[in-house]
PDB file of N, CA and C in Angstrom:
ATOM      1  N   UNK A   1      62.409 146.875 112.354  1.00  0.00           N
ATOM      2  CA  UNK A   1      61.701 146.247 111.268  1.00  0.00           C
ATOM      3  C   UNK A   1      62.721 145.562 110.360  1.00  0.00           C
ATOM      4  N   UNK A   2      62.558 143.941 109.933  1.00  0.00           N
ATOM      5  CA  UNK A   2      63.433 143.887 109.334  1.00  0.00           C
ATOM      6  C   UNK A   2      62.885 144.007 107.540  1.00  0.00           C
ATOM      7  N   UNK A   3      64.851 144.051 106.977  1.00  0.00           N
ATOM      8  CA  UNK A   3      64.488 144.533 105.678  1.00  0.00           C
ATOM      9  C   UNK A   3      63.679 143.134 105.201  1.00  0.00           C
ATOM     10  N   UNK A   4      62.897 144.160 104.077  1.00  0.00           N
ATOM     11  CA  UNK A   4      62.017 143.258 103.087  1.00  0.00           C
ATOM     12  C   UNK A   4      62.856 142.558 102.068  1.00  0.00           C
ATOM     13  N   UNK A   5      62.413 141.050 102.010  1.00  0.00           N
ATOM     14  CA  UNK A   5      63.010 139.927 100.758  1.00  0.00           C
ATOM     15  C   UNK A   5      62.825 140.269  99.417  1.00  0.00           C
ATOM     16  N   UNK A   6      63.255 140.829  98.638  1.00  0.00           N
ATOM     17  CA  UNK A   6      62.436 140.706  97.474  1.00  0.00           C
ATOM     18  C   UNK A   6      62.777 139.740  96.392  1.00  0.00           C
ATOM     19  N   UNK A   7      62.600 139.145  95.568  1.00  0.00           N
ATOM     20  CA  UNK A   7      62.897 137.997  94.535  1.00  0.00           C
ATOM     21  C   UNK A   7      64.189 138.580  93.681  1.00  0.00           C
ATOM     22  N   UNK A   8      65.060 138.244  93.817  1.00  0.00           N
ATOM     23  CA  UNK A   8      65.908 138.500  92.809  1.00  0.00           C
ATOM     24  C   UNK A   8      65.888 138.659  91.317  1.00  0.00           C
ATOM     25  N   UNK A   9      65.825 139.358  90.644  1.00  0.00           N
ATOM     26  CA  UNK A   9      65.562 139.563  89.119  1.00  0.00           C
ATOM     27  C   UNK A   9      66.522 138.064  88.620  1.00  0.00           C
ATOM     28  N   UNK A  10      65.722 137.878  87.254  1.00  0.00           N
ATOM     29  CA  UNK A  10      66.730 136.854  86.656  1.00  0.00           C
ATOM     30  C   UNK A  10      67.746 137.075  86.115  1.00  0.00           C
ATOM     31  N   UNK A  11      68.494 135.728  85.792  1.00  0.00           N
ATOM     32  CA  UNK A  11      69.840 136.002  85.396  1.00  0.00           C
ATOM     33  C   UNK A  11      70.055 136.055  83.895  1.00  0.00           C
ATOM     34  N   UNK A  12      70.770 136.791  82.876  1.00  0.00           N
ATOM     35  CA  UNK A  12      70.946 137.127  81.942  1.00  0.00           C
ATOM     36  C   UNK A  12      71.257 136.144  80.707  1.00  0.00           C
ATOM     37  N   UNK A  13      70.714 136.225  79.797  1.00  0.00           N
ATOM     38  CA  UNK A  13      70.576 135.253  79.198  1.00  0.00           C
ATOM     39  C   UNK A  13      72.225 134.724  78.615  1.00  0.00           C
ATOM     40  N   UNK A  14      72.589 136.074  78.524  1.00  0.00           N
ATOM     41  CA  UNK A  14      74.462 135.446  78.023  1.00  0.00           C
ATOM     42  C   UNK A  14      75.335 136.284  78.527  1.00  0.00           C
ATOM     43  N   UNK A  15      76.800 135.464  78.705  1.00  0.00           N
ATOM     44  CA  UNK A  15      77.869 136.124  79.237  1.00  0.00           C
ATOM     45  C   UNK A  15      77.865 137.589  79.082  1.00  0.00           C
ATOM     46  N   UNK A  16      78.042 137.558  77.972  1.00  0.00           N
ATOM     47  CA  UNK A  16      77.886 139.096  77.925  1.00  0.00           C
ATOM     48  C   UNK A  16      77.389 140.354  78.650  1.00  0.00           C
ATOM     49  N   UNK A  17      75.851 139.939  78.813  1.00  0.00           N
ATOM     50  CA  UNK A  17      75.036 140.751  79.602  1.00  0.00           C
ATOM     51  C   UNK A  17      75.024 140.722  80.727  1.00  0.00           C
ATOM     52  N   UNK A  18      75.698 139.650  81.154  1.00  0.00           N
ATOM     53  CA  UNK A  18      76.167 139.796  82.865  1.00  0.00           C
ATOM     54  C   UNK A  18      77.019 140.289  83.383  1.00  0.00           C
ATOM     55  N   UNK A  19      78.250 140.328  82.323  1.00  0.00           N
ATOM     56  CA  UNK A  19      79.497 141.491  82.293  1.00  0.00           C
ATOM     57  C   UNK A  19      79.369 142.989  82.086  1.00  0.00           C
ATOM     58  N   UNK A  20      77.982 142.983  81.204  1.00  0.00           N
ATOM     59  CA  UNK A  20      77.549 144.828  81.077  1.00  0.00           C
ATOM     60  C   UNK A  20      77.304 144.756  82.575  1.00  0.00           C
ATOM     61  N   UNK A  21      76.059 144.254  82.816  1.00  0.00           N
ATOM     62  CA  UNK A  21      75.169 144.430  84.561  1.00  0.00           C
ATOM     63  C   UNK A  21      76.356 144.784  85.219  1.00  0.00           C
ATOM     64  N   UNK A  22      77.398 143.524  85.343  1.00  0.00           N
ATOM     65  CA  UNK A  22      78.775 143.602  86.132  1.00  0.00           C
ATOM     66  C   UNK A  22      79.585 145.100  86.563  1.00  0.00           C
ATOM     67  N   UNK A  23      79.545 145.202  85.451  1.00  0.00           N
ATOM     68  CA  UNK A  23      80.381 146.472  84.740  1.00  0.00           C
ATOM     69  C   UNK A  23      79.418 147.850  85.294  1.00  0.00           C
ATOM     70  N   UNK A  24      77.795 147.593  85.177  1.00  0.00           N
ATOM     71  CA  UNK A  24      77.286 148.720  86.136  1.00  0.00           C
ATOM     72  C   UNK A  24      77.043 148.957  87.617  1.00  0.00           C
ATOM     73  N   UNK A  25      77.372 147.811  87.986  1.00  0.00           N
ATOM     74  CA  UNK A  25      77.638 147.683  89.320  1.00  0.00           C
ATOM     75  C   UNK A  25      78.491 148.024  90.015  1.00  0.00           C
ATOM     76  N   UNK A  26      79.381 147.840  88.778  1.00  0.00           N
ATOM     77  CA  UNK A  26      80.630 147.936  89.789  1.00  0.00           C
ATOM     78  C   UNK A  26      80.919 149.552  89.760  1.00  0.00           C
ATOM     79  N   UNK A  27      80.518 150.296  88.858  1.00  0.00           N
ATOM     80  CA  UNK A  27      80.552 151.841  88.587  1.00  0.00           C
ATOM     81  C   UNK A  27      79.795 152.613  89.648  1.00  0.00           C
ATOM     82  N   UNK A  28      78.824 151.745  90.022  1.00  0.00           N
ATOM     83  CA  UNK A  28      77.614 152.299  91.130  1.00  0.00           C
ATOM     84  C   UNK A  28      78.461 152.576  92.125  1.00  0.00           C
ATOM     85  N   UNK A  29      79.022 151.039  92.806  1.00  0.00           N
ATOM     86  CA  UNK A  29      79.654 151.093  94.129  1.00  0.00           C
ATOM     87  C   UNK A  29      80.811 151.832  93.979  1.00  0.00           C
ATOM     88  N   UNK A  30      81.673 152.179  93.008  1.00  0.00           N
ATOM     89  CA  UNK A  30      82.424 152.911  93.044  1.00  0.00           C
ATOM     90  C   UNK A  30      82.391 154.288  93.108  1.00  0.00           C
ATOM     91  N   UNK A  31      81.683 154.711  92.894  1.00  0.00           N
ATOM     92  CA  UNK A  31      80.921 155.911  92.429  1.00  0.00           C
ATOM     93  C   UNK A  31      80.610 156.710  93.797  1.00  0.00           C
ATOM     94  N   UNK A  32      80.185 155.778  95.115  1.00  0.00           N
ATOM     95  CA  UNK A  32      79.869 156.038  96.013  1.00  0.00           C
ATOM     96  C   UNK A  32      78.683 156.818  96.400  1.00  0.00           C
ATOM     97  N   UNK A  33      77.767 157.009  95.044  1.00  0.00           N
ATOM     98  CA  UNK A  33      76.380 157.379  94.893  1.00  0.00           C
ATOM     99  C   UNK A  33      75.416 157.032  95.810  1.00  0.00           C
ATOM    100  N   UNK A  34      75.269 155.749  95.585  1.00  0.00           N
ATOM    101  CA  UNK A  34      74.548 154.647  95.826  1.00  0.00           C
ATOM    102  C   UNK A  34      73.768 154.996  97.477  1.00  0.00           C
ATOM    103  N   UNK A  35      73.163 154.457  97.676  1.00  0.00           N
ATOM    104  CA  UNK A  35      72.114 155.033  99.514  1.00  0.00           C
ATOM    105  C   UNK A  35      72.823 154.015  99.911  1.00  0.00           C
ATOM    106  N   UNK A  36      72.895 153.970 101.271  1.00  0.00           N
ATOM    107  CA  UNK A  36      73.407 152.899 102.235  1.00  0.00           C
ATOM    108  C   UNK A  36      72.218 151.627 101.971  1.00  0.00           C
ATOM    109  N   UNK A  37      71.355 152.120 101.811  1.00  0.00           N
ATOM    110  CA  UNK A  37      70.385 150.611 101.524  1.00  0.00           C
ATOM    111  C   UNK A  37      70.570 149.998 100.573  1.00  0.00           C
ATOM    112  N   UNK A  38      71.112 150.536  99.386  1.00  0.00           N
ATOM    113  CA  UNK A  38      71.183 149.792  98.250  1.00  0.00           C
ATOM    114  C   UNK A  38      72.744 149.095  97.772  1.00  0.00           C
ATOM    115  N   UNK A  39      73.797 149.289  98.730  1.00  0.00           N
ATOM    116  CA  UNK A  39      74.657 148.628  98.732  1.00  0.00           C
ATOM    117  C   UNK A  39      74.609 147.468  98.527  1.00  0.00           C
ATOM    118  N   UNK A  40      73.683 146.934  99.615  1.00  0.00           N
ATOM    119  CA  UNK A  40      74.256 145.508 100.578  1.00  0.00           C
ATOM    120  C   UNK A  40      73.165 144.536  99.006  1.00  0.00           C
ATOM    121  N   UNK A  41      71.959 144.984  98.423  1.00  0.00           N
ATOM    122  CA  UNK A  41      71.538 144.432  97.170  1.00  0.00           C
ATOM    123  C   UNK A  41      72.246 144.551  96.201  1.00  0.00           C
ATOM    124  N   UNK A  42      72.968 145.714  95.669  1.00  0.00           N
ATOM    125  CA  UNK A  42      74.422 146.179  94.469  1.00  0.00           C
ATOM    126  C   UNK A  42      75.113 144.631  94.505  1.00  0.00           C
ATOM    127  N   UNK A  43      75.719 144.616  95.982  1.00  0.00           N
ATOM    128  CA  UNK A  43      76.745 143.246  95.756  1.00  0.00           C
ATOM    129  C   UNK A  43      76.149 142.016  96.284  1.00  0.00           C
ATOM    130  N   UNK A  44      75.183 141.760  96.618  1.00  0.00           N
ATOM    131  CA  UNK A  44      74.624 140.665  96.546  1.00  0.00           C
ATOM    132  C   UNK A  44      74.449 140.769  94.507  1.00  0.00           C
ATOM    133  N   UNK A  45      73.990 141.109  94.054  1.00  0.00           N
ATOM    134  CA  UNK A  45      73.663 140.965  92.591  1.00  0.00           C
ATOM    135  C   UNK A  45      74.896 141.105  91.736  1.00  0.00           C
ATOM    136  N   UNK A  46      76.076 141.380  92.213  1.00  0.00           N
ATOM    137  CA  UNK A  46      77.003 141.123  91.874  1.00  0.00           C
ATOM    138  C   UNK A  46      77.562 139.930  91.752  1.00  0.00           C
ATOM    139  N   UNK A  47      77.635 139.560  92.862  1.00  0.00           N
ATOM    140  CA  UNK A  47      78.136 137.593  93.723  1.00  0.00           C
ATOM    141  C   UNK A  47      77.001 137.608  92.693  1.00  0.00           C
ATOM    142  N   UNK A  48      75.917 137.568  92.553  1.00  0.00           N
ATOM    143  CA  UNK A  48      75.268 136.513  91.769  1.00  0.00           C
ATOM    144  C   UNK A  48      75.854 136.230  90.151  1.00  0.00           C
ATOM    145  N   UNK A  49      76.244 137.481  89.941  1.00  0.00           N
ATOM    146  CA  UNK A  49      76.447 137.757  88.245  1.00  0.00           C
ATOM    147  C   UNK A  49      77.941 136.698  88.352  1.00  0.00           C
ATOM    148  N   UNK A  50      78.409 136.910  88.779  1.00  0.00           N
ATOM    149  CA  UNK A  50      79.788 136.746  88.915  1.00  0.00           C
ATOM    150  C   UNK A  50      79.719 135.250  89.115  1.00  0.00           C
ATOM    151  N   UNK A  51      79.041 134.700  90.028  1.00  0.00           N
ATOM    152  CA  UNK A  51      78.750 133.437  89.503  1.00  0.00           C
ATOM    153  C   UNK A  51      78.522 132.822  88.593  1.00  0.00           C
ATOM    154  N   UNK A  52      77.662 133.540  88.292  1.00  0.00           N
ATOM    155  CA  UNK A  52      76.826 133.252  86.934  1.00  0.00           C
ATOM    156  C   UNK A  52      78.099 133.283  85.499  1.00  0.00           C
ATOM    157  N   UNK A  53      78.586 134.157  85.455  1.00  0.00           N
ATOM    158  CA  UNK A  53      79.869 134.267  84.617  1.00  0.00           C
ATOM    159  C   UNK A  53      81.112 133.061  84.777  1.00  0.00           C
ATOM    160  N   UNK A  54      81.387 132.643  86.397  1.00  0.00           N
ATOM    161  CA  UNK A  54      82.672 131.595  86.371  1.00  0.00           C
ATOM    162  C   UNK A  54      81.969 130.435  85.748  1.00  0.00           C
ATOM    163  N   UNK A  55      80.478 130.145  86.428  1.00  0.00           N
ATOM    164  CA  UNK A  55      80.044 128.808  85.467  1.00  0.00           C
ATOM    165  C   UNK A  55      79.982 128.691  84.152  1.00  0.00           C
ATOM    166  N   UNK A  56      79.396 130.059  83.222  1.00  0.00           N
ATOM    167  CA  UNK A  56      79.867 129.807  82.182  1.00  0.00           C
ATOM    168  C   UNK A  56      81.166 129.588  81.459  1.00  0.00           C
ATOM    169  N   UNK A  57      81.991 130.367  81.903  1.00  0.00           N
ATOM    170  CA  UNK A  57      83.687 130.532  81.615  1.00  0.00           C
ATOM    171  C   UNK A  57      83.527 128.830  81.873  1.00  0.00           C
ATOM    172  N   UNK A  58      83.300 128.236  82.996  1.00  0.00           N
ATOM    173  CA  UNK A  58      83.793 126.346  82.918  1.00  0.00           C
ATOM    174  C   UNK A  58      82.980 125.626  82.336  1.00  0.00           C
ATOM    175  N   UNK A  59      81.935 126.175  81.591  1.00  0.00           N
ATOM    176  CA  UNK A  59      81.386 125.177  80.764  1.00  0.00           C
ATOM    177  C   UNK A  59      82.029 125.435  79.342  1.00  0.00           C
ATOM    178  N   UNK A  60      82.412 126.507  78.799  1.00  0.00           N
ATOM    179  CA  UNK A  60      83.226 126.717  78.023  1.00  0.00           C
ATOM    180  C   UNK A  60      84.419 125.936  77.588  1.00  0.00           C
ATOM    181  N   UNK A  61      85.287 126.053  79.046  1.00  0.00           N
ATOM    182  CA  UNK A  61      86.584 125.704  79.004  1.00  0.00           C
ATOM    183  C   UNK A  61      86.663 124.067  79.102  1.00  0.00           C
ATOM    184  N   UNK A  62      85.241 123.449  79.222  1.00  0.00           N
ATOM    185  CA  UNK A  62      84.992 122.025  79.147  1.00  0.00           C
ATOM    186  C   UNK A  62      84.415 121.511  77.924  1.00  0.00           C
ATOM    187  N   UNK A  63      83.776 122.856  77.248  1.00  0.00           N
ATOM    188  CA  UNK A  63      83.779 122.058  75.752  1.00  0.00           C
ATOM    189  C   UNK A  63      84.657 122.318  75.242  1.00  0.00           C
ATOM    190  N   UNK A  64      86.113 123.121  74.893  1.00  0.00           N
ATOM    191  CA  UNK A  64      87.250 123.012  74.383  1.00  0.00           C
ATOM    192  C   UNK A  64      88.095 121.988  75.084  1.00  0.00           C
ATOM    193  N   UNK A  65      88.527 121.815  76.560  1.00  0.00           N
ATOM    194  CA  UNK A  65      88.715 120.271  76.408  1.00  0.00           C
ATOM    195  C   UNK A  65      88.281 119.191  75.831  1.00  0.00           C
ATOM    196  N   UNK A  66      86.942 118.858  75.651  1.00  0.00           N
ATOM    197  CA  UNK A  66      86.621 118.003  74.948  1.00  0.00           C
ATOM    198  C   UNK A  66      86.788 117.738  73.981  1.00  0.00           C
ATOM    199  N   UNK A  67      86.633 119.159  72.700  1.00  0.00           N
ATOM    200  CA  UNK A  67      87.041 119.131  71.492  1.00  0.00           C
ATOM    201  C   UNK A  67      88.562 119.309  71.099  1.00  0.00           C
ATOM    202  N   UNK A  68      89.473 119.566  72.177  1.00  0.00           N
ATOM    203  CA  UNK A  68      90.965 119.197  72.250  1.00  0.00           C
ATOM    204  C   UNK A  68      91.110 118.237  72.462  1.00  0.00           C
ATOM    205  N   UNK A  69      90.397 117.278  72.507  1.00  0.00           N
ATOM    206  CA  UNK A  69      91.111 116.462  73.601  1.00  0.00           C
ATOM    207  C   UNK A  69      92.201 116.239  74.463  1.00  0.00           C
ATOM    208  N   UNK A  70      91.569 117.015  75.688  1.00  0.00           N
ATOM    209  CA  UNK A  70      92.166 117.085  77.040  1.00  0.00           C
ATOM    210  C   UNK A  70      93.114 117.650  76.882  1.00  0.00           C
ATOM    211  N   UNK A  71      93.594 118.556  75.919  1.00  0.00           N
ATOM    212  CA  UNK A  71      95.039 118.712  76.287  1.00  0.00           C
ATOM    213  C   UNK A  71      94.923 120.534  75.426  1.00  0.00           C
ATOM    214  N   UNK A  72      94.854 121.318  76.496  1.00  0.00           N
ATOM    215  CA  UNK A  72      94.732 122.596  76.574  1.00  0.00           C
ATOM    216  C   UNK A  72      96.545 123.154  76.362  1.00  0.00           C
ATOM    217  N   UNK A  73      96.087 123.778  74.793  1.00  0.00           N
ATOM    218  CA  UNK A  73      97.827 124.316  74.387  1.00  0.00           C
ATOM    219  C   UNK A  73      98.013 126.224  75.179  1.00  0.00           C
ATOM    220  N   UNK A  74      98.906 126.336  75.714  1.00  0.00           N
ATOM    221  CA  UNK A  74      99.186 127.588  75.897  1.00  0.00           C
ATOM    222  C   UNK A  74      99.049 128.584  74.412  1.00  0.00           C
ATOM    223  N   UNK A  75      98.554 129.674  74.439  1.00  0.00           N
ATOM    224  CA  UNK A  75      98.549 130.608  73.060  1.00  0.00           C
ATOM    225  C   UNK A  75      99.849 130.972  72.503  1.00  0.00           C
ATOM    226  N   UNK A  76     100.296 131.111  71.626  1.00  0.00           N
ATOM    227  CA  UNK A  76     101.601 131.130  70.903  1.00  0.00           C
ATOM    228  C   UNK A  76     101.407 132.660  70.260  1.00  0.00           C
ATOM    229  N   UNK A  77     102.432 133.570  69.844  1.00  0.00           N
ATOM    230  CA  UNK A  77     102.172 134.492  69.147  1.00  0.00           C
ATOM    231  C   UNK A  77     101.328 134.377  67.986  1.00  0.00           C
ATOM    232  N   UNK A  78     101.902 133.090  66.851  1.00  0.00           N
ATOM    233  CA  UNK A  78     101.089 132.714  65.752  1.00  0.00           C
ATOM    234  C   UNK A  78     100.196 132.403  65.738  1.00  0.00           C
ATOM    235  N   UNK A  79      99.534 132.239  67.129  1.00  0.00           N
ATOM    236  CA  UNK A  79      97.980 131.907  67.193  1.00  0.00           C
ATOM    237  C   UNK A  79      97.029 132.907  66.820  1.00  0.00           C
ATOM    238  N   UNK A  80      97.659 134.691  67.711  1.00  0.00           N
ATOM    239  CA  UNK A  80      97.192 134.984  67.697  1.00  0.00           C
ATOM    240  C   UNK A  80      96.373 135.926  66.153  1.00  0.00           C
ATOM    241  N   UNK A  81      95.223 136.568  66.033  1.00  0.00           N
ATOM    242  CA  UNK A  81      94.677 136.451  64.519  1.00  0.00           C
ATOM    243  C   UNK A  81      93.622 137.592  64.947  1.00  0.00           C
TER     244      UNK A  81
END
């Protein structure tokens, strides 16, 4: 019988909450709790989060280029605050 599709829950409204989810996922699989069935969904919903997180990180890092214009400074000690 094969496994059943089910709809993927949606994705989180902000970085943040995809890094908590992240962060419980990754405790699950580590944990080694988890049933053999619920692995192979754990990291599929992972890859998703995790996606979901690099696109934001580059939409980010494309509105500070913009508002730098183009020219991304390395952090300096005195930057930091």
């Amino acid at each position: 019988m094969p496994p059943r599709k089910t709809a993927s829950p949606p994705l989180p409204a902000t970085y943040g909450e995809a890094v908590a989810q992240l962060e419980q996922i990754v405790s699950g699989l580590e944990s080694g709790q988890l049933p053999l069935e619920d692995l192979l969904g754990q990291y599929q919903r992972g890859a998703q989060l995790l996606a979901f997180c690099r696109e934001r990180l580059q939409a980010v890092e494309e509105q500070v280029r913009r508002l730098d214009g183009d020219v991304l400074r390395p952090l300096t000690q005195g930057d930091e605050a």
